[in-house]
PDB file of N, CA and C in Angstrom:
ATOM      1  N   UNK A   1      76.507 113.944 106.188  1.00  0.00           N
ATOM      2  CA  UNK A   1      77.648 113.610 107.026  1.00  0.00           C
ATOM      3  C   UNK A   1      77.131 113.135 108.376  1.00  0.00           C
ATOM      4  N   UNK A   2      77.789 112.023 109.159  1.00  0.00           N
ATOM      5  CA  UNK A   2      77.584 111.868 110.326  1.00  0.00           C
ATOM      6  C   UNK A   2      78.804 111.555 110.781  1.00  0.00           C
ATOM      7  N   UNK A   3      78.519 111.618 112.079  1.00  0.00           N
ATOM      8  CA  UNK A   3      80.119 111.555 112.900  1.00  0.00           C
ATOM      9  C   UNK A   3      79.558 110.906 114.367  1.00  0.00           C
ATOM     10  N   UNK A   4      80.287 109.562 114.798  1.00  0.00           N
ATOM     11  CA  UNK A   4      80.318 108.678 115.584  1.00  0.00           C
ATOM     12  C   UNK A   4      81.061 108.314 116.519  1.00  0.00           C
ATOM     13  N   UNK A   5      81.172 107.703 117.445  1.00  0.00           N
ATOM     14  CA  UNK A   5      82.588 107.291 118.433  1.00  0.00           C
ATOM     15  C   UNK A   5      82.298 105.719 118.549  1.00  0.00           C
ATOM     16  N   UNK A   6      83.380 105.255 118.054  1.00  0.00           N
ATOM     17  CA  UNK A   6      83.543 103.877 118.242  1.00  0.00           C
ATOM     18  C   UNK A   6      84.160 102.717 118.744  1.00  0.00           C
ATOM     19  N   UNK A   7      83.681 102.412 119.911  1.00  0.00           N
ATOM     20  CA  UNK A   7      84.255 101.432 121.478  1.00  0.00           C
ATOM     21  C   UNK A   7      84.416 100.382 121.119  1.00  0.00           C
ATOM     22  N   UNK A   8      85.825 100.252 121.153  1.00  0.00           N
ATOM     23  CA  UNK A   8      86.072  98.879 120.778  1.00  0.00           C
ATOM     24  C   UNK A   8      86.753  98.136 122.374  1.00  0.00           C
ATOM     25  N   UNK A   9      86.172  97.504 122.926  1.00  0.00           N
ATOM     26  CA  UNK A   9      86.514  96.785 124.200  1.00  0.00           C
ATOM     27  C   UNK A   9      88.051  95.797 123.678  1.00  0.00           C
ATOM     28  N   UNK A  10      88.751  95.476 124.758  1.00  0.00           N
ATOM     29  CA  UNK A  10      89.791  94.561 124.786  1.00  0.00           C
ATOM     30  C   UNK A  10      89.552  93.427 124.466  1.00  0.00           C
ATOM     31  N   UNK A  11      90.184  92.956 123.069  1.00  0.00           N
ATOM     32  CA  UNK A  11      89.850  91.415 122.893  1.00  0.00           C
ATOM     33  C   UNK A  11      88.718  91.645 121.766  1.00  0.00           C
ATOM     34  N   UNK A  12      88.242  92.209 121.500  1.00  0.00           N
ATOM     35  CA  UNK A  12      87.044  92.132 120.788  1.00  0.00           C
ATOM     36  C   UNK A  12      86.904  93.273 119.661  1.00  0.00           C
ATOM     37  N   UNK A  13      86.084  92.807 118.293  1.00  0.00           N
ATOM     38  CA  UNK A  13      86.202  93.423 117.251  1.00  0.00           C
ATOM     39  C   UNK A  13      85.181  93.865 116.498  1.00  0.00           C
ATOM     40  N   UNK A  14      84.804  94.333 115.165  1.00  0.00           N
ATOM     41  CA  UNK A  14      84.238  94.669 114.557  1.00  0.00           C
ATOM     42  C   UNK A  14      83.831  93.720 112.763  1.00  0.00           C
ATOM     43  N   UNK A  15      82.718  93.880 112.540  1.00  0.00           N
ATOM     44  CA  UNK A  15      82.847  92.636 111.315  1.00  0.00           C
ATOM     45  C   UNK A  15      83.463  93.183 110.103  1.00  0.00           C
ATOM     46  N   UNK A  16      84.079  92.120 109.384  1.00  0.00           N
ATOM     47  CA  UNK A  16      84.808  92.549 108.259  1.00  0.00           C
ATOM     48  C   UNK A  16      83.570  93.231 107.278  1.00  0.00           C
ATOM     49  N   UNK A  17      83.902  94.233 107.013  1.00  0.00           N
ATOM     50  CA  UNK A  17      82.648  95.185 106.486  1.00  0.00           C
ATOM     51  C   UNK A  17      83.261  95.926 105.067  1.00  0.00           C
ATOM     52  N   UNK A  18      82.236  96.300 104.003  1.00  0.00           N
ATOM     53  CA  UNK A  18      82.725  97.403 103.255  1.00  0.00           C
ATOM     54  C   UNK A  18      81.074  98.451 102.834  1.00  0.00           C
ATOM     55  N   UNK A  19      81.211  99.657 102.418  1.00  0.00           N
ATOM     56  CA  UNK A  19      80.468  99.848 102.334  1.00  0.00           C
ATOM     57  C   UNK A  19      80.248 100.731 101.080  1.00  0.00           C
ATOM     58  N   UNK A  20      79.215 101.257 100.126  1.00  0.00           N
ATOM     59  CA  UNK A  20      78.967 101.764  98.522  1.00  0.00           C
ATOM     60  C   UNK A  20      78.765 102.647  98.776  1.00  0.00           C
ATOM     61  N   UNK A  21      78.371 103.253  99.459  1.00  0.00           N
ATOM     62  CA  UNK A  21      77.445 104.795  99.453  1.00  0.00           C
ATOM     63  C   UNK A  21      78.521 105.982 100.004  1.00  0.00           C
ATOM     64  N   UNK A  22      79.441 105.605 101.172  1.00  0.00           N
ATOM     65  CA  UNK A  22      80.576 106.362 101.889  1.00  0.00           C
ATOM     66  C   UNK A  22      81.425 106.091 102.050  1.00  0.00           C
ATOM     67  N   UNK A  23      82.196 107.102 102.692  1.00  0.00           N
ATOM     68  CA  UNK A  23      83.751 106.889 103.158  1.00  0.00           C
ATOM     69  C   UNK A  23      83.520 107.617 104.142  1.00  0.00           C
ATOM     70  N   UNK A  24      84.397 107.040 104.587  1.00  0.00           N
ATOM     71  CA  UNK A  24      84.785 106.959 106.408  1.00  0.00           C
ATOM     72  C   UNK A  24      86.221 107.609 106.919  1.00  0.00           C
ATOM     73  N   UNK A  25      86.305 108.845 107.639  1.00  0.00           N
ATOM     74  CA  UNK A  25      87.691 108.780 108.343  1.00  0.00           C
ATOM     75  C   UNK A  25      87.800 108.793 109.150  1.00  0.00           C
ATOM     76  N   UNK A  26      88.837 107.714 110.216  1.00  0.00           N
ATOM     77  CA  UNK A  26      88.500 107.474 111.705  1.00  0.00           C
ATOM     78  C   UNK A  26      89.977 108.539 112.618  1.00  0.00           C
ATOM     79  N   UNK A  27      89.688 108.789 113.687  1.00  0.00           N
ATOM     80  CA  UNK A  27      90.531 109.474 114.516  1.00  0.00           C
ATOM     81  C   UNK A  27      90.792 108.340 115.961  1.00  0.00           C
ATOM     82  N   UNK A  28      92.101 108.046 115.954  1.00  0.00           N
ATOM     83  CA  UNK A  28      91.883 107.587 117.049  1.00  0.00           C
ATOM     84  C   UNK A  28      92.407 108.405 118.447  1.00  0.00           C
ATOM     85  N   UNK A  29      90.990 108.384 119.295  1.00  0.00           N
ATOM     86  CA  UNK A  29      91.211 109.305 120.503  1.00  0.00           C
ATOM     87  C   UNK A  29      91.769 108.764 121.592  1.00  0.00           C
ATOM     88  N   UNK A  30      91.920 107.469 121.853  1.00  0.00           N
ATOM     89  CA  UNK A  30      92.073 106.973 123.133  1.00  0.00           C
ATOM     90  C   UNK A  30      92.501 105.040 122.526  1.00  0.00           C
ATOM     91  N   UNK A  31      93.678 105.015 123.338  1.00  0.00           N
ATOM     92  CA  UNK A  31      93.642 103.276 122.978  1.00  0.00           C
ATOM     93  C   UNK A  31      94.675 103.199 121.636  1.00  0.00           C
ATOM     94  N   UNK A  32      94.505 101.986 121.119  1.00  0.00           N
ATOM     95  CA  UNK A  32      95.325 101.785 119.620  1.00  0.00           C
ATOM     96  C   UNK A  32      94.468 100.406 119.576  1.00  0.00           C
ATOM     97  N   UNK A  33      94.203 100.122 117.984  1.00  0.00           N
ATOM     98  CA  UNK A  33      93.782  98.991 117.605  1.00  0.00           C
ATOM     99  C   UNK A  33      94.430  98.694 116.481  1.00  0.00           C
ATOM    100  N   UNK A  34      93.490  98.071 115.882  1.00  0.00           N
ATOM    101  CA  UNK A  34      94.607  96.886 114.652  1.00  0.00           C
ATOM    102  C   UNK A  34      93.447  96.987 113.216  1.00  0.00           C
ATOM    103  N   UNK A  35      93.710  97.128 112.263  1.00  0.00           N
ATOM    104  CA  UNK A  35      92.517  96.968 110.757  1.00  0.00           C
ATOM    105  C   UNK A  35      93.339  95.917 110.105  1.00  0.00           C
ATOM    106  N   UNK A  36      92.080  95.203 109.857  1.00  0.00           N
ATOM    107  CA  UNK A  36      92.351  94.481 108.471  1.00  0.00           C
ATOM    108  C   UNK A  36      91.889  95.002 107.125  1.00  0.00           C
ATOM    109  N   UNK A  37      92.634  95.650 106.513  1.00  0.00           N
ATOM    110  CA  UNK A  37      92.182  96.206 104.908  1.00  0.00           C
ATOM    111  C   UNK A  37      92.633  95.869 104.374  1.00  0.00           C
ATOM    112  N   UNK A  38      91.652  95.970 103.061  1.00  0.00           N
ATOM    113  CA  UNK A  38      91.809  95.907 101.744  1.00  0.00           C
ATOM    114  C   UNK A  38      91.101  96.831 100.943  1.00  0.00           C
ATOM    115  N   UNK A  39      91.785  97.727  99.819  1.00  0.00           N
ATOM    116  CA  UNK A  39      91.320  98.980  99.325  1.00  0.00           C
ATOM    117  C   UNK A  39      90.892  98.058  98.080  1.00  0.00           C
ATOM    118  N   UNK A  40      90.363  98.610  97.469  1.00  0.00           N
ATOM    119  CA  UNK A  40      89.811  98.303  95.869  1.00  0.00           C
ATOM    120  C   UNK A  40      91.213  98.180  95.120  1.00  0.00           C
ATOM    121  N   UNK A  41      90.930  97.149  94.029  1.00  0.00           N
ATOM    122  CA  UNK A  41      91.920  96.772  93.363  1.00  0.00           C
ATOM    123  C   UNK A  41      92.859  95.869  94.220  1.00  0.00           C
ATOM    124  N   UNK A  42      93.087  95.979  95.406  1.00  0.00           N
ATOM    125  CA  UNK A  42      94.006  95.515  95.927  1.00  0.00           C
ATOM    126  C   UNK A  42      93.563  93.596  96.424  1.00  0.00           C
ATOM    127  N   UNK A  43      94.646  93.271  95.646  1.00  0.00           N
ATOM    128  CA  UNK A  43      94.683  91.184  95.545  1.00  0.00           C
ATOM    129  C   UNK A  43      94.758  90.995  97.356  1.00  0.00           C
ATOM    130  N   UNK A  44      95.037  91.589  98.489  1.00  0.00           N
ATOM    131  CA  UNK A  44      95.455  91.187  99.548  1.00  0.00           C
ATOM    132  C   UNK A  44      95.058  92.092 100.547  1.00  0.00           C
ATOM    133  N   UNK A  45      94.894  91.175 101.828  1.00  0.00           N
ATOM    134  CA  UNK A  45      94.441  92.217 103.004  1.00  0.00           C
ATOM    135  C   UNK A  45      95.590  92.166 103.673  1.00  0.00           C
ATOM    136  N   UNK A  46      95.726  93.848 104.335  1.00  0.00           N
ATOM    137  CA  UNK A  46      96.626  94.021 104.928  1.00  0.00           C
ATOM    138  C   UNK A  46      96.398  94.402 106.442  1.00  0.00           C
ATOM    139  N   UNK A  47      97.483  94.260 107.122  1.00  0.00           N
ATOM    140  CA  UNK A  47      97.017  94.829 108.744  1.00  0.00           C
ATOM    141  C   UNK A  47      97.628  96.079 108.761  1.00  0.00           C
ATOM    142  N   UNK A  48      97.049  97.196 109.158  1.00  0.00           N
ATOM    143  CA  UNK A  48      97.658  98.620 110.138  1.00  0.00           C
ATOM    144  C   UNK A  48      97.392  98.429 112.051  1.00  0.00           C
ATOM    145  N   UNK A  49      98.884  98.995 112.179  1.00  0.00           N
ATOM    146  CA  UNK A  49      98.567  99.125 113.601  1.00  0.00           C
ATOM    147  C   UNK A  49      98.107 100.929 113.490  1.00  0.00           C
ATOM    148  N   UNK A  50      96.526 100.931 114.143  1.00  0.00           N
ATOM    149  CA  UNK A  50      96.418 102.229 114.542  1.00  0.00           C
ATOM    150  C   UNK A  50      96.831 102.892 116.096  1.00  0.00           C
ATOM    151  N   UNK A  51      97.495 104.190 116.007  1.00  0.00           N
ATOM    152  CA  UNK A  51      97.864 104.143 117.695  1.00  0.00           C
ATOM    153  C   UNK A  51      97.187 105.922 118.185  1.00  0.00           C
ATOM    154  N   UNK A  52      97.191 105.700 119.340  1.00  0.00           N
ATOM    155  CA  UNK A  52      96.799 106.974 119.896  1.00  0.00           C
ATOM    156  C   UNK A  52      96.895 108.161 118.605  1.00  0.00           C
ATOM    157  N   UNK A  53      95.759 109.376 118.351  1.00  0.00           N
ATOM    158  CA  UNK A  53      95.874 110.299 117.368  1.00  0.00           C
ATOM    159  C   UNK A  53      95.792 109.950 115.679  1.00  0.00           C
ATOM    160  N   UNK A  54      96.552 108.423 115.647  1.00  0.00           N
ATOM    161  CA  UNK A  54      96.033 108.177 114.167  1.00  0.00           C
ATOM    162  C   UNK A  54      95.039 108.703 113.603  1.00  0.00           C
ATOM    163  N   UNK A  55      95.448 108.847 111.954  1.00  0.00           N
ATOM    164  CA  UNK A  55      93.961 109.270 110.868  1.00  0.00           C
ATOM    165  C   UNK A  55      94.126 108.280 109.976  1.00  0.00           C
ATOM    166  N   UNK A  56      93.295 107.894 109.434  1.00  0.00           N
ATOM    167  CA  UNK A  56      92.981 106.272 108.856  1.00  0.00           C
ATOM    168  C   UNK A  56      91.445 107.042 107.846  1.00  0.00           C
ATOM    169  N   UNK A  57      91.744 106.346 106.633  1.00  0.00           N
ATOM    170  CA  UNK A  57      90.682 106.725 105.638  1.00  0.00           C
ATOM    171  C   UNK A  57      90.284 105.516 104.856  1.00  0.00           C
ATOM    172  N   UNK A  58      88.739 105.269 105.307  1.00  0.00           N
ATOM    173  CA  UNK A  58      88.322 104.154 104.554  1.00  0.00           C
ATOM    174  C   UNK A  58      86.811 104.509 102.777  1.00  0.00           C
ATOM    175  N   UNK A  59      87.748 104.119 101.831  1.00  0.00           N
ATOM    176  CA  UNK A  59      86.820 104.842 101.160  1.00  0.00           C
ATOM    177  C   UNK A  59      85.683 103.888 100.761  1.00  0.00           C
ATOM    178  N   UNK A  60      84.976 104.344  99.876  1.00  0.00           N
ATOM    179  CA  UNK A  60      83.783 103.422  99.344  1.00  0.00           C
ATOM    180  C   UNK A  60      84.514 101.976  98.864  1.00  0.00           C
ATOM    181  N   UNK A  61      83.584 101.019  99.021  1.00  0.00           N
ATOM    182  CA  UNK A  61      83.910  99.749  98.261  1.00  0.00           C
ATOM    183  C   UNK A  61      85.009  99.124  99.440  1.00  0.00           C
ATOM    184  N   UNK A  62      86.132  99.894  99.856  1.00  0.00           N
ATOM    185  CA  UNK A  62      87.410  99.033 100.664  1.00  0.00           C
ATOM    186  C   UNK A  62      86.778  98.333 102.232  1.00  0.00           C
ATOM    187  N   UNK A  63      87.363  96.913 101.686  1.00  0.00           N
ATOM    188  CA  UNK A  63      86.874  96.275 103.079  1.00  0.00           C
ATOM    189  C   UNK A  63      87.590  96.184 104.158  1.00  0.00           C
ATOM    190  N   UNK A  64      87.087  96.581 105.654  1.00  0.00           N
ATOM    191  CA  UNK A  64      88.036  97.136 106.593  1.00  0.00           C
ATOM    192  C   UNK A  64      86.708  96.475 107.959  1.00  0.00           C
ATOM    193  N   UNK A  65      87.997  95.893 109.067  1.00  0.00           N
ATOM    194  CA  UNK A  65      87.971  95.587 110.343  1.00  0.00           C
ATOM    195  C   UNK A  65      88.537  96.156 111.250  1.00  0.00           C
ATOM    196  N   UNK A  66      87.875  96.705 112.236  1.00  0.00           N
ATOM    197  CA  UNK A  66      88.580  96.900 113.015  1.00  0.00           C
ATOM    198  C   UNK A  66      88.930  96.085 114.445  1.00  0.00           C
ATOM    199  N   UNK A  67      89.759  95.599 115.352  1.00  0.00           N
ATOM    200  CA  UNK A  67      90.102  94.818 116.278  1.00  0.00           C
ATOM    201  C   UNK A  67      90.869  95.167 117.303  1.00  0.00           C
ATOM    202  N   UNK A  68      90.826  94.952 118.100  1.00  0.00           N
ATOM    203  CA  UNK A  68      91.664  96.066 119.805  1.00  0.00           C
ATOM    204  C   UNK A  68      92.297  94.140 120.131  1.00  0.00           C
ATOM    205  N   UNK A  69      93.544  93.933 120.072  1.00  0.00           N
ATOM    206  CA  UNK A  69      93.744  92.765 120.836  1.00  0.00           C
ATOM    207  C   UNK A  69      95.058  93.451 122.234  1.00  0.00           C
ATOM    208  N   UNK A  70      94.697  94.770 122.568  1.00  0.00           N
ATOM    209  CA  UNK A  70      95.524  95.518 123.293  1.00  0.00           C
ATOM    210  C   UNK A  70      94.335  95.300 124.583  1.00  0.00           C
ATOM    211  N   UNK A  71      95.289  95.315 125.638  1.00  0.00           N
ATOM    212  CA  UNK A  71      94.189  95.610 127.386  1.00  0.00           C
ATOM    213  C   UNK A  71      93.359  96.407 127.297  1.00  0.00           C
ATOM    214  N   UNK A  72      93.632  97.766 126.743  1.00  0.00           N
ATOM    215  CA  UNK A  72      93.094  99.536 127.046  1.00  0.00           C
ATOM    216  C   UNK A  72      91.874  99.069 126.056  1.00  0.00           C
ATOM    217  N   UNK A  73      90.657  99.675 126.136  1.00  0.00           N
ATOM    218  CA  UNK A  73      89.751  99.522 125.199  1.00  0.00           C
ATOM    219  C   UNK A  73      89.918 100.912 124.274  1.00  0.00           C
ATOM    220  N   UNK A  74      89.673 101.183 123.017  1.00  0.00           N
ATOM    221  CA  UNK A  74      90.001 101.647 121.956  1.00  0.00           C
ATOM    222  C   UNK A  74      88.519 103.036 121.115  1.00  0.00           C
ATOM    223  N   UNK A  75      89.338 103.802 121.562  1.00  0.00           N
ATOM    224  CA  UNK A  75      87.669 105.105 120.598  1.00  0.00           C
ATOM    225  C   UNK A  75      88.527 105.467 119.771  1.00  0.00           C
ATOM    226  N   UNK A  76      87.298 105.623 118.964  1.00  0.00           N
ATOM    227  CA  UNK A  76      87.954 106.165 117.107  1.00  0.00           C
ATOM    228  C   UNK A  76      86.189 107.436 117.385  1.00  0.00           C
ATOM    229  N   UNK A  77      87.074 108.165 116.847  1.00  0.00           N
ATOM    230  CA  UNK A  77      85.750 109.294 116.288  1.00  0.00           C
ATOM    231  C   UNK A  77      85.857 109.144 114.553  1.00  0.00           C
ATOM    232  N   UNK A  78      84.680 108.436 114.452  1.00  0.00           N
ATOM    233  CA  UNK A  78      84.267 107.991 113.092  1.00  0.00           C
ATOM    234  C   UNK A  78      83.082 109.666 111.861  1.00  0.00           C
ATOM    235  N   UNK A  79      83.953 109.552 110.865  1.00  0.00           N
ATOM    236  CA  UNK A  79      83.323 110.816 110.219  1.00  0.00           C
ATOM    237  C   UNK A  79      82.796 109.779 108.796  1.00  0.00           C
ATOM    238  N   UNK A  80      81.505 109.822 108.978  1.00  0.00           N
ATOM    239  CA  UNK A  80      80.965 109.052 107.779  1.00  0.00           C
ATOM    240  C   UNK A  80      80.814 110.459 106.603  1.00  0.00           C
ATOM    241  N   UNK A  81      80.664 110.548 105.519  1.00  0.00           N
ATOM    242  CA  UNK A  81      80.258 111.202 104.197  1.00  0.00           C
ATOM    243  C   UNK A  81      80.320 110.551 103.027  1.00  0.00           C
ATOM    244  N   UNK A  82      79.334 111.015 102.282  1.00  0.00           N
ATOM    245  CA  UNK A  82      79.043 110.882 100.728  1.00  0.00           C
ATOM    246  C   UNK A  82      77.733 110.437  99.979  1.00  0.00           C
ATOM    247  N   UNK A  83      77.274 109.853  99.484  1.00  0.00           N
ATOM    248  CA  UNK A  83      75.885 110.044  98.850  1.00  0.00           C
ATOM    249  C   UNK A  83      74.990 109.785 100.304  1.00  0.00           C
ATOM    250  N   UNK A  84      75.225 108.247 100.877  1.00  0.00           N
ATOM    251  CA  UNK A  84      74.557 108.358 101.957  1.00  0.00           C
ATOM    252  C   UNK A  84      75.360 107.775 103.210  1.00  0.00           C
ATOM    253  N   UNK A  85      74.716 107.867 104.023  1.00  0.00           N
ATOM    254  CA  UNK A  85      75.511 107.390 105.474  1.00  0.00           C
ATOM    255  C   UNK A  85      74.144 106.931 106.197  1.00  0.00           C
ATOM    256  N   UNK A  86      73.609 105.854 105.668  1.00  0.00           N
ATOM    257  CA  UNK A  86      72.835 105.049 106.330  1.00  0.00           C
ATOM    258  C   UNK A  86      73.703 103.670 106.965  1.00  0.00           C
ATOM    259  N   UNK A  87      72.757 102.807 107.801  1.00  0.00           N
ATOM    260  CA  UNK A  87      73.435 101.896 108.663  1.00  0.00           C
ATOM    261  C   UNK A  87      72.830 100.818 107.382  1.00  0.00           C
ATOM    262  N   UNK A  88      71.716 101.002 106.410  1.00  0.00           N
ATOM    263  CA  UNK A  88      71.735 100.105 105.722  1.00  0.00           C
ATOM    264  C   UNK A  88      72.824  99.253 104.868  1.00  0.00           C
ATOM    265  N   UNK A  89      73.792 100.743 104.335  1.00  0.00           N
ATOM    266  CA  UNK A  89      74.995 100.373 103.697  1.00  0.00           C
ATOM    267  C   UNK A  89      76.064 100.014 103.953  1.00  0.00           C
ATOM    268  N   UNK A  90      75.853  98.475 104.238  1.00  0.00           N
ATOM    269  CA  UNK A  90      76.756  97.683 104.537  1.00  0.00           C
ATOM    270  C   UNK A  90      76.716  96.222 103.890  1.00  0.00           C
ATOM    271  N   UNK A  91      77.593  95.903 103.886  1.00  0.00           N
ATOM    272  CA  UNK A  91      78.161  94.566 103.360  1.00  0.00           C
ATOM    273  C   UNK A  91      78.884  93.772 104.309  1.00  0.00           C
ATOM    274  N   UNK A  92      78.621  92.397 105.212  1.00  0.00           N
ATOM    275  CA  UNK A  92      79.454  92.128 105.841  1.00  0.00           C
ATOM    276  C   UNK A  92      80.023  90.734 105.331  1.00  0.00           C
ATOM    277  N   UNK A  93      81.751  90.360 105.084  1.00  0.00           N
ATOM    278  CA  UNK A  93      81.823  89.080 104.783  1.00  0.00           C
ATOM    279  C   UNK A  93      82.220  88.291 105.975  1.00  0.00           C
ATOM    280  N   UNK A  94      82.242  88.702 107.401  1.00  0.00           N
ATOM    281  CA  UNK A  94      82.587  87.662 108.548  1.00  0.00           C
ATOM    282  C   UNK A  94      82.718  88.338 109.411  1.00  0.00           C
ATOM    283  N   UNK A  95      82.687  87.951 110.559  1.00  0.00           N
ATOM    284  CA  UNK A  95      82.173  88.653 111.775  1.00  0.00           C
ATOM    285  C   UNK A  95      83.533  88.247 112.810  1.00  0.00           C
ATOM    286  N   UNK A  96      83.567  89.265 113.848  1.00  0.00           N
ATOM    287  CA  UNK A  96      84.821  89.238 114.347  1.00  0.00           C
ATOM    288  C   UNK A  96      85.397  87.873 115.860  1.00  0.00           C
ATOM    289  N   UNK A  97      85.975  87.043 115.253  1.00  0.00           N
ATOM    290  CA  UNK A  97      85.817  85.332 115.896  1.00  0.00           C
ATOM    291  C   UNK A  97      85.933  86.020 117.651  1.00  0.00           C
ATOM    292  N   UNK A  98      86.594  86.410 118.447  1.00  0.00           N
ATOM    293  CA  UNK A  98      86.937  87.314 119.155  1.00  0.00           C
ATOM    294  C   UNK A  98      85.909  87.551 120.273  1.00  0.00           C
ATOM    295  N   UNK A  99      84.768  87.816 119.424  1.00  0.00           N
ATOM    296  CA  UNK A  99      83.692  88.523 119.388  1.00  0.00           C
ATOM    297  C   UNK A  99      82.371  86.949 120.513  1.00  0.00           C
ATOM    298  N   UNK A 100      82.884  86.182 120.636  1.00  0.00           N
ATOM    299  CA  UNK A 100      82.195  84.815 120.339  1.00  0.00           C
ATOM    300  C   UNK A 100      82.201  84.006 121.723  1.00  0.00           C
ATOM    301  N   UNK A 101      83.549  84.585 121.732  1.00  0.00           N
ATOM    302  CA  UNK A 101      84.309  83.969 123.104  1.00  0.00           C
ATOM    303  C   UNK A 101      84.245  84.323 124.628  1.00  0.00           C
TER     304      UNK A 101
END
């Protein structure tokens, strides 16, 4: 298990990612941001607005972004578990445009 905090500044995002080895549940402590998911099986990505206190569960395989297009910059306390929780295990299909500018 590892457990993380994750700053997401105003305007700016995270890459569309999924990952094999874990699942992820995020807390949000401060701020509200925005995900783009898609769980396994699922034909379509969807948006959640996350807001202050949210719990949000990303499991193995589901591909998920996260994005703050709010002023306040955005912490999630991130709880990684399961076979592994390396930074190797990742998959990214695009990176956050946002991010560039």
């Amino acid at each position: 298990m590892k457990l993380k905090e994750l700053i997401i500044d105003s305007q700016k995002g995270m890459s569309l990612q999924r990952h094999f080895k874990r699942d992820e549940i995020w807390f949000v402590s401060q701020g509200e941001c925005k995900v783009k998911f898609k769980a396994v099986g699922d034909n379509e990505f969807n948006e959640h607005h996350l807001k202050l206190h949210d719990v949000f569960k990303v499991s193995q395989e589901d591909w998920h972004q996260i994005f703050n297009p709010f002023e306040e910059e955005c912490r999630i306390i991130e709880i990684q578990y399961g076979d592994e929780t390396s930074e190797e295990d990742i998959e990214r299909l695009e990176f956050y445009k946002g991010n560039n500018e």
